[in-house]
Protein backbone atom coordinates (compact mmCIF):
# COMPACT_ATOMS: atom_id res chain seq x y z
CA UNK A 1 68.62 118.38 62.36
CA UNK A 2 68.58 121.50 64.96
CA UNK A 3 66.31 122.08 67.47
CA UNK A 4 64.17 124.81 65.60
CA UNK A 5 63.62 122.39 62.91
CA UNK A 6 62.40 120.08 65.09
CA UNK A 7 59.75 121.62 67.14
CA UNK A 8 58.74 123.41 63.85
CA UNK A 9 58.02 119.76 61.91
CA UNK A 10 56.77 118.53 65.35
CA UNK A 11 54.02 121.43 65.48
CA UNK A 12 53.37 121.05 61.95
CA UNK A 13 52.40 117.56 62.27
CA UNK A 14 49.78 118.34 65.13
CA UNK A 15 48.28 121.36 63.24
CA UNK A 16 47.85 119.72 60.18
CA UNK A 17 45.98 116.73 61.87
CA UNK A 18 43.02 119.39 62.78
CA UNK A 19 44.50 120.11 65.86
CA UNK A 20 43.68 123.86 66.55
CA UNK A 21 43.25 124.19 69.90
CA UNK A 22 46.45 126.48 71.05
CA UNK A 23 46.71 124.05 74.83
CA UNK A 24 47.23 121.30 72.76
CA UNK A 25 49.87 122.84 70.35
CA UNK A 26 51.46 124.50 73.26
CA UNK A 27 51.75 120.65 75.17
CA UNK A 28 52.97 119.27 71.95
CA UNK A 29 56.06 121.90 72.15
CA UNK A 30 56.87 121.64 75.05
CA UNK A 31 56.62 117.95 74.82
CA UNK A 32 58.97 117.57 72.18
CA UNK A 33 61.04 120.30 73.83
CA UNK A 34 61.32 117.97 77.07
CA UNK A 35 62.11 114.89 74.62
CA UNK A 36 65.08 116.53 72.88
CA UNK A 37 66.16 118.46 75.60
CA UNK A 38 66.72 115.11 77.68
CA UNK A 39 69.32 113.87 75.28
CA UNK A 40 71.07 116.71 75.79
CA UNK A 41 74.71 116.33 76.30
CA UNK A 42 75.54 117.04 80.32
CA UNK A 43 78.96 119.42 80.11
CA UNK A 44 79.45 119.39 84.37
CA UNK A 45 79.72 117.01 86.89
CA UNK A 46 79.58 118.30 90.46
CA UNK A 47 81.10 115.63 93.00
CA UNK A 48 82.00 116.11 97.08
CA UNK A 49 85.75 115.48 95.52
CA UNK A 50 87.45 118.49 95.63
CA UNK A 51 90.04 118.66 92.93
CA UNK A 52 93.00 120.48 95.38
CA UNK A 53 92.82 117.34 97.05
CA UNK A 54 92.72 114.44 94.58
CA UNK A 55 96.10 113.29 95.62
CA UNK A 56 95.16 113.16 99.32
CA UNK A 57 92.10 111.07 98.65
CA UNK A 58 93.98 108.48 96.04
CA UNK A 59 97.37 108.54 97.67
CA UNK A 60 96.99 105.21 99.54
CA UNK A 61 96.49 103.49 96.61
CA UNK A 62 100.03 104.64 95.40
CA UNK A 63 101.42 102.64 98.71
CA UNK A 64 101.77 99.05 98.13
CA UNK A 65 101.62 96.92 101.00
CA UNK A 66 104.63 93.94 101.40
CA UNK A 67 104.74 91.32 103.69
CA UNK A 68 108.71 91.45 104.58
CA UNK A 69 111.39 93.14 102.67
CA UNK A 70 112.23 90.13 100.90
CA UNK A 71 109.37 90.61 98.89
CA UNK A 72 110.62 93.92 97.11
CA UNK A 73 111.68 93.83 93.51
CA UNK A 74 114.54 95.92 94.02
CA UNK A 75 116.31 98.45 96.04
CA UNK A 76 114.69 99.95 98.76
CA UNK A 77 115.47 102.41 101.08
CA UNK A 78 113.05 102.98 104.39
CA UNK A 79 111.85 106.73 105.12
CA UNK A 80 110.40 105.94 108.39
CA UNK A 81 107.92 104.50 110.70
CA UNK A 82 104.49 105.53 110.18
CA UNK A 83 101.10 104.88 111.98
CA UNK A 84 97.14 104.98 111.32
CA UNK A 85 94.87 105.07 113.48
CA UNK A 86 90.74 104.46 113.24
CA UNK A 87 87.95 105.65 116.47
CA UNK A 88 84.71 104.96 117.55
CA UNK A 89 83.91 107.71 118.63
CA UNK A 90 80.68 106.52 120.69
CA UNK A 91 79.34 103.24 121.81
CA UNK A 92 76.83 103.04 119.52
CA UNK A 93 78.73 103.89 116.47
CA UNK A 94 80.22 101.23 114.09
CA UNK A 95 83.88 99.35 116.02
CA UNK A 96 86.81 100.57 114.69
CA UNK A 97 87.86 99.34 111.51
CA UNK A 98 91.32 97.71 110.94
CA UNK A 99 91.41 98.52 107.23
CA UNK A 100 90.84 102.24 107.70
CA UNK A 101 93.99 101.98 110.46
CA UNK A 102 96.10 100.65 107.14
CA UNK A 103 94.79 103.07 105.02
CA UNK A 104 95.76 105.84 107.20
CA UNK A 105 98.77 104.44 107.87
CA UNK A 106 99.25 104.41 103.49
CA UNK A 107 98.54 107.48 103.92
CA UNK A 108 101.34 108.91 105.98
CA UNK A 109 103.67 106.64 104.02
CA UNK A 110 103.07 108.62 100.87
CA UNK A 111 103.49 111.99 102.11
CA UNK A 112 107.01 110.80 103.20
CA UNK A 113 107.71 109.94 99.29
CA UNK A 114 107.16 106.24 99.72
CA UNK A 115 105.77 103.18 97.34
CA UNK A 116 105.80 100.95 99.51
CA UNK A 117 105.16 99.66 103.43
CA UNK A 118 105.62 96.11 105.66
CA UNK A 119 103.53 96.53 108.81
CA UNK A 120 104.45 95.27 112.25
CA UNK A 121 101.17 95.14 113.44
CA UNK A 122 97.91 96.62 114.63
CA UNK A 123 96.64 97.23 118.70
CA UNK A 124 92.95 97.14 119.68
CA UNK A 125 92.87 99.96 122.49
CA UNK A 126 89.72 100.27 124.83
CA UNK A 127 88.38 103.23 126.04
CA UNK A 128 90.98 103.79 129.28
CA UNK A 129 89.71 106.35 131.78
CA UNK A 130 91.34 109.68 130.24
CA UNK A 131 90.75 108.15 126.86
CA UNK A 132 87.67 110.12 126.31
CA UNK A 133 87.67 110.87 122.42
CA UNK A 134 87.52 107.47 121.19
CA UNK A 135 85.55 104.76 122.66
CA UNK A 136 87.52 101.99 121.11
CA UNK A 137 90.27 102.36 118.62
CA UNK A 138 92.80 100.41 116.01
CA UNK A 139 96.21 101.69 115.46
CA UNK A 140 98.19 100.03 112.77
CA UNK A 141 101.95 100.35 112.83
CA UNK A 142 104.70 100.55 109.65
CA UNK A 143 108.08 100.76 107.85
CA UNK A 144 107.72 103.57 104.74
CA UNK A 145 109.96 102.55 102.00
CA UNK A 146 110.74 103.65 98.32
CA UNK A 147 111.52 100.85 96.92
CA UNK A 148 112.97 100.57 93.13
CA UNK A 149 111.17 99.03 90.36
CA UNK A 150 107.96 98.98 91.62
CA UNK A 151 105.09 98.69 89.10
């Protein structure tokens, strides 16, 4: 049924009950104006994504992580080390975060083409004189590889 039929059958209804008064005619239109209007169908989403960068945000998740090379299911060829690093940047701010280290460290493996990455390790580093950006930090260290039928 469209809209104008609607409001039309909706103000009907109201005047036909002895309902003259134009206030409460105009509140019953804009009533059932609200009422259909709210199952409107929504045609935009706005998100702090921005859709240049939708492979930066998800490429981690296109990096699988291995514990040795044994593990791959095929051939593999390493690209290179790679590194991630996460600060605190004050005292009072949350303590640098080990997973966001990896992540980062995902990160740099798929810009160098890779599926895949085996870390070595991560280092807790304290906030050393000259050190003044972070107050504490994590730096995860990798191998980057493409590796061959990987799912």
């Amino acid at each position: 049924m469209k809209l104008t039929n609607l409001l039309s059958n909706c103000l009907s209804n109201h005047l036909s009950n002895g309902m003259s008064n134009r206030l409460l005619a105009l509140t019953s239109i804009v009533t059932c104006s609200l009422l259909l209007s709210s199952c409107a169908k929504i045609s935009t989403i706005n998100t702090n994504l921005d859709r240049e960068n939708f492979a930066h945000y998800f490429s981690p998740a296109e990096v699988k992580i291995f514990e040795s090379e044994q593990e791959f299911p095929g051939k593999h060829k390493m690209l290179g080390m790679v590194e991630g690093s996460h600060c605190q940047a004050k005292a009072h701010l949350a303590a640098p975060d080990k997973i966001e280290a990896r992540t980062e460290a995902r990160r740099s493996a798929f810009q160098l083409g890779a599926n895949a990455i085996v870390f070595s390790g991560c280092a807790e580093v304290g906030n050393q004189g000259d050190n003044r950006q972070c107050h504490a930090s994590v730096i995860c260290y990798g191998k980057a590889y493409q590796v061959e039928n990987l799912n």
